[in-house]
N, C-alpha and C. Protein backbone atom coordinates (compact mmCIF):
# COMPACT_ATOMS: atom_id res chain seq x y z
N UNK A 1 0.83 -1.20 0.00
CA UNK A 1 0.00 0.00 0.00
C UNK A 1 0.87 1.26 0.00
N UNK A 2 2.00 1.44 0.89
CA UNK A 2 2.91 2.52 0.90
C UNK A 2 3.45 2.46 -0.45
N UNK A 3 3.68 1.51 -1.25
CA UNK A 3 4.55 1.71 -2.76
C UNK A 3 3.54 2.19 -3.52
N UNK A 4 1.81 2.18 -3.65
CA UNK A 4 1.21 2.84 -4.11
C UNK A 4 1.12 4.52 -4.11
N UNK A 5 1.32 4.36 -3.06
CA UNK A 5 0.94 5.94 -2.14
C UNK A 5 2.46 6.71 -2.95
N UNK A 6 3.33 5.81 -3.23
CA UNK A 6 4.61 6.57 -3.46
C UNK A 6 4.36 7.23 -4.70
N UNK A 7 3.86 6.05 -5.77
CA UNK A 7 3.83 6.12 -7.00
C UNK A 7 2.71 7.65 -7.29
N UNK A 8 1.94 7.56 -6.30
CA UNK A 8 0.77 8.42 -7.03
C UNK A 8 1.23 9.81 -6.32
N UNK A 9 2.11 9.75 -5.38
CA UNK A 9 2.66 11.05 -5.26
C UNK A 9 3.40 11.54 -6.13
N UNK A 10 4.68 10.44 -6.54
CA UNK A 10 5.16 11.23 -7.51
C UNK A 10 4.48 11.59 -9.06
N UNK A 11 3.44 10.80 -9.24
CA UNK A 11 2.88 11.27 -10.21
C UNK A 11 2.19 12.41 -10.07
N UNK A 12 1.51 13.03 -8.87
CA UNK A 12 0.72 14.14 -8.71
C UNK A 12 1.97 14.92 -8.92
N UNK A 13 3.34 15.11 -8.23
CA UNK A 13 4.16 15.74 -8.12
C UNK A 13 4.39 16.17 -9.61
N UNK A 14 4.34 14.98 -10.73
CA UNK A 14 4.99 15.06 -11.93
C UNK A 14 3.96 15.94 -12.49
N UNK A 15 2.82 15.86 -12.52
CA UNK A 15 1.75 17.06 -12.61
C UNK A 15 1.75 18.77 -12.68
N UNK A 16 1.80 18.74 -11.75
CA UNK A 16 1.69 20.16 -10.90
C UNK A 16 3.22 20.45 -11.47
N UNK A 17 4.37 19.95 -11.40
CA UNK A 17 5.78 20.70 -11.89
C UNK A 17 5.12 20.70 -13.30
N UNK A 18 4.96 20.05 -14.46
CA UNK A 18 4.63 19.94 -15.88
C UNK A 18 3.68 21.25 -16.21
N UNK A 19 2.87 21.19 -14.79
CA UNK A 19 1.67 22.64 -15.05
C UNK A 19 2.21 24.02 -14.81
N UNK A 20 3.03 24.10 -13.96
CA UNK A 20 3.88 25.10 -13.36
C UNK A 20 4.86 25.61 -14.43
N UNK A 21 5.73 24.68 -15.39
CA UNK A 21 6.20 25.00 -16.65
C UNK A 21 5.72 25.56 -17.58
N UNK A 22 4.29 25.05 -17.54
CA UNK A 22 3.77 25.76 -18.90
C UNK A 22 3.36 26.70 -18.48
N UNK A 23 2.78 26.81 -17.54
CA UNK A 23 2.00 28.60 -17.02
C UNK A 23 3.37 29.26 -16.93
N UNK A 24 4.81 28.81 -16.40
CA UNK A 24 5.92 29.72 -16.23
C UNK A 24 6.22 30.33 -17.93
N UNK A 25 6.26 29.03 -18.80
CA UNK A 25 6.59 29.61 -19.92
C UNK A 25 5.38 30.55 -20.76
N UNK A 26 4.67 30.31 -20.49
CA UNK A 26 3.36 31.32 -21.04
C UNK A 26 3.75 32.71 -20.36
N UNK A 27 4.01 32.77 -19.37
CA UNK A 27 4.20 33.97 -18.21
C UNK A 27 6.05 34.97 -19.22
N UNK A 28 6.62 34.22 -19.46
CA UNK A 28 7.77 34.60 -20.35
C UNK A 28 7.22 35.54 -21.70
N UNK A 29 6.25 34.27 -22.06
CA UNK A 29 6.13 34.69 -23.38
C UNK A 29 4.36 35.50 -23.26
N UNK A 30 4.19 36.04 -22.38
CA UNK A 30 2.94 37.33 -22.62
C UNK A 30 3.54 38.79 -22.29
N UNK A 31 3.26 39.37 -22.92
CA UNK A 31 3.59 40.76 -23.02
C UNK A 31 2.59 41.89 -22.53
N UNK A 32 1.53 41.06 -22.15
CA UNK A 32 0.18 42.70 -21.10
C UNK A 32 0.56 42.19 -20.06
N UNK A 33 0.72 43.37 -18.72
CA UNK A 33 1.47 43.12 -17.74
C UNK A 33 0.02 42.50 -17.16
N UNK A 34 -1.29 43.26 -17.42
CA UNK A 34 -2.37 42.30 -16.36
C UNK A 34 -2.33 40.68 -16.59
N UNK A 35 -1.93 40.45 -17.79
CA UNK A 35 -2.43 38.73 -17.69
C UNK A 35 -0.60 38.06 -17.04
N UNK A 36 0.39 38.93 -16.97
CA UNK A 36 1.50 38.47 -16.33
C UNK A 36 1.22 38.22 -14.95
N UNK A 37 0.12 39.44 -14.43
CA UNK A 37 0.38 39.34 -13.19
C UNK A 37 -0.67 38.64 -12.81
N UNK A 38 -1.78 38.11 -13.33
CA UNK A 38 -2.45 36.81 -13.21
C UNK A 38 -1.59 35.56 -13.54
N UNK A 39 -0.57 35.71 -14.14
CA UNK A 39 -0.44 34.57 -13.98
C UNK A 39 0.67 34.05 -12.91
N UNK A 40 0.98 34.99 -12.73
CA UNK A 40 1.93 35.29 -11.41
C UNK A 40 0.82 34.87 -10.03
N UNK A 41 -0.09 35.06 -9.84
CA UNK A 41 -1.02 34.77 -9.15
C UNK A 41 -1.33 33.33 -8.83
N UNK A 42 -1.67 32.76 -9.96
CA UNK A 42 -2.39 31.47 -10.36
C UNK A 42 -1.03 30.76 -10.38
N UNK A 43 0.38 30.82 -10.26
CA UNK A 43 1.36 29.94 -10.07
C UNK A 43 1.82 30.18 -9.07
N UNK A 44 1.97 30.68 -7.82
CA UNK A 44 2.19 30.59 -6.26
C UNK A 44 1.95 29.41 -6.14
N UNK A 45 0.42 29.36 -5.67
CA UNK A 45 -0.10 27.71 -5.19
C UNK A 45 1.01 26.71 -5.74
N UNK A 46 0.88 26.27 -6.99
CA UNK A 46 1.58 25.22 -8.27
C UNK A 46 2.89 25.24 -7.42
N UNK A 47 3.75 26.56 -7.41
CA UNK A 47 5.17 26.21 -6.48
C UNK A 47 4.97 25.70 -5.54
N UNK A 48 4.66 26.52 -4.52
CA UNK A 48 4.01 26.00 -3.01
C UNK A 48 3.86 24.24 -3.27
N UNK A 49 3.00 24.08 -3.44
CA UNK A 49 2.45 22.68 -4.15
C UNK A 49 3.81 21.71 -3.86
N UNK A 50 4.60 22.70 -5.22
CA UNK A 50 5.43 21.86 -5.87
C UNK A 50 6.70 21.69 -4.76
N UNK A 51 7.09 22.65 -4.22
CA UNK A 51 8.19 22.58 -2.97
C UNK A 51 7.58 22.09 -1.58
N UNK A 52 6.88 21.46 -1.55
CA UNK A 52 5.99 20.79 -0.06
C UNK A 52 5.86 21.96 0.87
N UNK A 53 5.36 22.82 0.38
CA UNK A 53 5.03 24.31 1.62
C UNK A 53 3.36 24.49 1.36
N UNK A 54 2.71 23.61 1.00
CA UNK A 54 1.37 23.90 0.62
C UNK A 54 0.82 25.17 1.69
């Protein structure tokens, strides 16, 4: 049961970093500062998330 629990963490883990990339690289490549700073918003959590500081 614990080798399950492992697997599906690191898969959630593999998730949330994969989602965090693409919103980071979208965030590179937009040029209106309001949707930068939404998206600056909407990727806190995703880090957090992603560095175990939920």
């Amino acid at each position: 049961m614990e080798f399950v629990n492992s697997i599906i963490n690191w898969i959630y883990y593999g998730i949330v970093g994969f989602t965090a990339i693409i919103m980071i690289y979208n965030l590179i490549k937009e040029k209106s500062w309001e949707k930068e700073v939404l998206y600056i918003l909407v990727i806190i959590p995703f880090l957090l998330r992603l560095f175990g500081l939920k």
